[in-house]
N, C-alpha and C. Protein backbone atom coordinates (compact mmCIF):
# COMPACT_ATOMS: atom_id res chain seq x y z
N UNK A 1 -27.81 67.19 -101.13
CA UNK A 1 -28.09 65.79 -100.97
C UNK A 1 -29.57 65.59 -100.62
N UNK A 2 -30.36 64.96 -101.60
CA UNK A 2 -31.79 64.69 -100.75
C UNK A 2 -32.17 63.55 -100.14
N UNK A 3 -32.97 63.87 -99.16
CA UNK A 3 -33.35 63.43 -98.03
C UNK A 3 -34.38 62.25 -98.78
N UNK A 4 -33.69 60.56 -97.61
CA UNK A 4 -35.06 59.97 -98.16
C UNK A 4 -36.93 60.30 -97.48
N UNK A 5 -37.37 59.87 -98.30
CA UNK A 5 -38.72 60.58 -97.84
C UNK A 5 -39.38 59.74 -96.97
N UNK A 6 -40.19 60.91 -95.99
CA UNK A 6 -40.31 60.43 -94.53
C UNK A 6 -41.55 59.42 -94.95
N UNK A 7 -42.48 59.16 -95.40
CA UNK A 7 -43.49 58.47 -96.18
C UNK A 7 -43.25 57.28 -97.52
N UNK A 8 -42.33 56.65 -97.04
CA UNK A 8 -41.52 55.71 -98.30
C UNK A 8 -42.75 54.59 -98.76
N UNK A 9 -43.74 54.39 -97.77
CA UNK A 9 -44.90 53.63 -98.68
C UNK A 9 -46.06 54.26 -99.01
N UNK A 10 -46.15 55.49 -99.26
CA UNK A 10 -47.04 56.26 -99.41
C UNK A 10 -47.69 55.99 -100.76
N UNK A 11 -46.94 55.96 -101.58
CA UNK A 11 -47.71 55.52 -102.98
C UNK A 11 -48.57 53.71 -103.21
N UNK A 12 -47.71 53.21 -102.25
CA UNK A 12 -48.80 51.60 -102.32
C UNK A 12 -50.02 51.66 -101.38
N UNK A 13 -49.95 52.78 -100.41
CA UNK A 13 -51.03 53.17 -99.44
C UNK A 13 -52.01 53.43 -100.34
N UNK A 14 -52.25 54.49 -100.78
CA UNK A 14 -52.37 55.02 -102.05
C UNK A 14 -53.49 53.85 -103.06
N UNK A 15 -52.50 53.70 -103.56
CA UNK A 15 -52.91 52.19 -104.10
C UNK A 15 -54.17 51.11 -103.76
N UNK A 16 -53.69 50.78 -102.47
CA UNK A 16 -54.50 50.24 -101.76
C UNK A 16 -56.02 50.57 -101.69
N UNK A 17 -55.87 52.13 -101.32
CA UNK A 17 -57.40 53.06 -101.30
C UNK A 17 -57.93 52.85 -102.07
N UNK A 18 -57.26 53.20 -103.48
CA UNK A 18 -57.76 53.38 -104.82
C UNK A 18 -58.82 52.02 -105.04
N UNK A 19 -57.75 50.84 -105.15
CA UNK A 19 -58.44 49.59 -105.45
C UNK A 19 -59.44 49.13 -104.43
N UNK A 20 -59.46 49.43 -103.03
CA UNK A 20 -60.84 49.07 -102.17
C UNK A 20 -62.15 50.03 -102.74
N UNK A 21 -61.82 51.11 -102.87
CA UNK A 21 -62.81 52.15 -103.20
C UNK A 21 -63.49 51.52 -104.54
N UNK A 22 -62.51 51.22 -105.66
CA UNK A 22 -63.22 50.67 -106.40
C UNK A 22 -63.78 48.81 -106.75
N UNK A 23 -63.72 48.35 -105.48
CA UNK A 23 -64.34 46.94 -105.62
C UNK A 23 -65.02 46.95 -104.31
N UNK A 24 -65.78 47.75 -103.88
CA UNK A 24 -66.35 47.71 -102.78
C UNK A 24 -65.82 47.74 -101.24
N UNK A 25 -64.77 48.06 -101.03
CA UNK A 25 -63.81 47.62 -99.94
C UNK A 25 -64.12 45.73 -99.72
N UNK A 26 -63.40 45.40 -100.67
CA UNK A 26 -63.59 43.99 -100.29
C UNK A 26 -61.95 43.37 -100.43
N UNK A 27 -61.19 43.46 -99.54
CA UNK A 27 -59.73 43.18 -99.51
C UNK A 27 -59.24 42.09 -100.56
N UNK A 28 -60.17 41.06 -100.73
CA UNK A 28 -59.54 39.88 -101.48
C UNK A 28 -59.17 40.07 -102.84
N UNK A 29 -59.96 41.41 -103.45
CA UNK A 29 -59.96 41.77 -104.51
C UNK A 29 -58.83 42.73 -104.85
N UNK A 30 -57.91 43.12 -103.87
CA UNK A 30 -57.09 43.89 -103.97
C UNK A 30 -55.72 43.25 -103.32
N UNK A 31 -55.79 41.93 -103.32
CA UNK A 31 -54.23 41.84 -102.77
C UNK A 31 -53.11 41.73 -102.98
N UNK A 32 -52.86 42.31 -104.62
CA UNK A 32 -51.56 42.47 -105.09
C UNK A 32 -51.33 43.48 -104.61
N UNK A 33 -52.21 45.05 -104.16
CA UNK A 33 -51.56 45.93 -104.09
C UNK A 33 -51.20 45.91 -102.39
N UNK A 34 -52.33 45.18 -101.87
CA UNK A 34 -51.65 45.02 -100.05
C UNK A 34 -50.45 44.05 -99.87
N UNK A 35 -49.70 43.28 -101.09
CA UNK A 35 -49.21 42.40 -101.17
C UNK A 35 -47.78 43.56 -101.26
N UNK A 36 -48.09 44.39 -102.07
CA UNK A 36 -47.07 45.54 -102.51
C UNK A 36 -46.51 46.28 -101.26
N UNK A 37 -47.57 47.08 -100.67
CA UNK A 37 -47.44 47.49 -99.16
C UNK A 37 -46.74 46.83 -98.51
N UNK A 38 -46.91 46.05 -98.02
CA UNK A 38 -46.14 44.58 -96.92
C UNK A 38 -44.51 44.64 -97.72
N UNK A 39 -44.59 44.20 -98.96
CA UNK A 39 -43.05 44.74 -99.26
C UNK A 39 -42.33 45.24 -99.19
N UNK A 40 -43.13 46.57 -99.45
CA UNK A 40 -42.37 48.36 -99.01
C UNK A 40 -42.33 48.69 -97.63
N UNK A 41 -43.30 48.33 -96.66
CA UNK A 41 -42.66 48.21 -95.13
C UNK A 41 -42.25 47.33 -95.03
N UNK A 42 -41.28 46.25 -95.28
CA UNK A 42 -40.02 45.20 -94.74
C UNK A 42 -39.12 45.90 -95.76
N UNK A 43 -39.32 46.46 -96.65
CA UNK A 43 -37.87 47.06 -97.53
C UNK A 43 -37.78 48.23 -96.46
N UNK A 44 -38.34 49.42 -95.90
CA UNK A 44 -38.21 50.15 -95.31
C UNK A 44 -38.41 50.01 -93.55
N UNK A 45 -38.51 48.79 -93.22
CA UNK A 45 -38.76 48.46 -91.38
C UNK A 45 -39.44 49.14 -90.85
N UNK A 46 -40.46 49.17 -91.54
CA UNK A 46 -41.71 49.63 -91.35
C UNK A 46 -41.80 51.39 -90.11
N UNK A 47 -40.84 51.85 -91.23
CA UNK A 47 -40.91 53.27 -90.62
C UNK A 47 -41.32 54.28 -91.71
N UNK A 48 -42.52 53.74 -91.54
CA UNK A 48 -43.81 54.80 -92.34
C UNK A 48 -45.10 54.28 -92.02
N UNK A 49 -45.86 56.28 -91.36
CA UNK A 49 -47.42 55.61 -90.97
C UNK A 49 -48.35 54.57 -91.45
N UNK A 50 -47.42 54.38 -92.77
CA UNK A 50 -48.65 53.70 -93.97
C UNK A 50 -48.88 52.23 -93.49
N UNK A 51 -47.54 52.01 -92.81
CA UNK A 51 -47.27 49.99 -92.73
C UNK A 51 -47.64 49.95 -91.36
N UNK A 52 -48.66 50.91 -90.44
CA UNK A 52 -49.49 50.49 -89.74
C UNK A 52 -51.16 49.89 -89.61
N UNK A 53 -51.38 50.01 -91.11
CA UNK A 53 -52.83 49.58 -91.69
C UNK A 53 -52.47 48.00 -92.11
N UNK A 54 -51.10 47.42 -92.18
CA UNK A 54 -50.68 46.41 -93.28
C UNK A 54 -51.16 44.92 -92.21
N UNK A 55 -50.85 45.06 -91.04
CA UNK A 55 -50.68 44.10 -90.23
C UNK A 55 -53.10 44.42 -90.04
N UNK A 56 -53.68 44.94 -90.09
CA UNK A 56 -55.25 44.87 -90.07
C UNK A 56 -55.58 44.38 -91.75
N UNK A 57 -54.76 44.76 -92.27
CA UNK A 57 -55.78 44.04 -93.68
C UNK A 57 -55.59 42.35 -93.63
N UNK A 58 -54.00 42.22 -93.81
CA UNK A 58 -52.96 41.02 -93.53
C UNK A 58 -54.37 39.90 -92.83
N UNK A 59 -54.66 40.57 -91.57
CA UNK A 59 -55.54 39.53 -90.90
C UNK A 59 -56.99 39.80 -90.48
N UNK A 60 -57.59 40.00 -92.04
CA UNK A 60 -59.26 40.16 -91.69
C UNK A 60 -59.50 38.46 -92.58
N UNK A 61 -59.36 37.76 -91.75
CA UNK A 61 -59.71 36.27 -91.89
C UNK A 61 -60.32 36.14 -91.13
N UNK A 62 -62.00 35.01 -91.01
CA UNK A 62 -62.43 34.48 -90.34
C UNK A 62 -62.04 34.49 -89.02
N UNK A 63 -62.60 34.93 -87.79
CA UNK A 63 -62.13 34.08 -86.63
C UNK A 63 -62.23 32.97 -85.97
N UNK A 64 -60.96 32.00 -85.67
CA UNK A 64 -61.20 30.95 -84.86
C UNK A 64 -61.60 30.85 -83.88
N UNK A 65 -62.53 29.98 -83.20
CA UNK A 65 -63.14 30.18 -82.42
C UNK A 65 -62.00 29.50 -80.73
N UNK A 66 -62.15 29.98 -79.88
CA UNK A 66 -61.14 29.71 -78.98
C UNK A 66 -61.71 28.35 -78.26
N UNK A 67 -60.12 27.48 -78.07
CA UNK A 67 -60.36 26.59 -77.19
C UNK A 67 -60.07 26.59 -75.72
């Protein structure tokens, strides 16, 4: 019986690299594949190292300034 694999978003991680590396690391340009990631950790509850980068890309927006 095989085992599911301990790295279940490893290939949209992956992904991710690929497409920052090639547009400059500029996130906006890549967010189908961080869009992909975010999928694959809520399909898997985020038990893989990978869907700890998801929640820092998710929110490199402007900051508001505090009231």
């Amino acid at each position: 019986m095989a085992q599911p694999s301990k790295e279940p978003c490893k290939k949209e991680a992956c992904d991710i690299q690929a497409c920052l590396t090639k547009n400059n690391f500029i996130p906006q340009k890549c967010l189908k594949f961080i869009e992909a990631l975010q999928s694959c950790c809520e399909h898997c509850d985020y038990k893989s190292t990978h869907c700890a980068s998801v929640s820092g890309l998710l929110k490199q927006k402007p900051k508001q300034k505090a009231t």
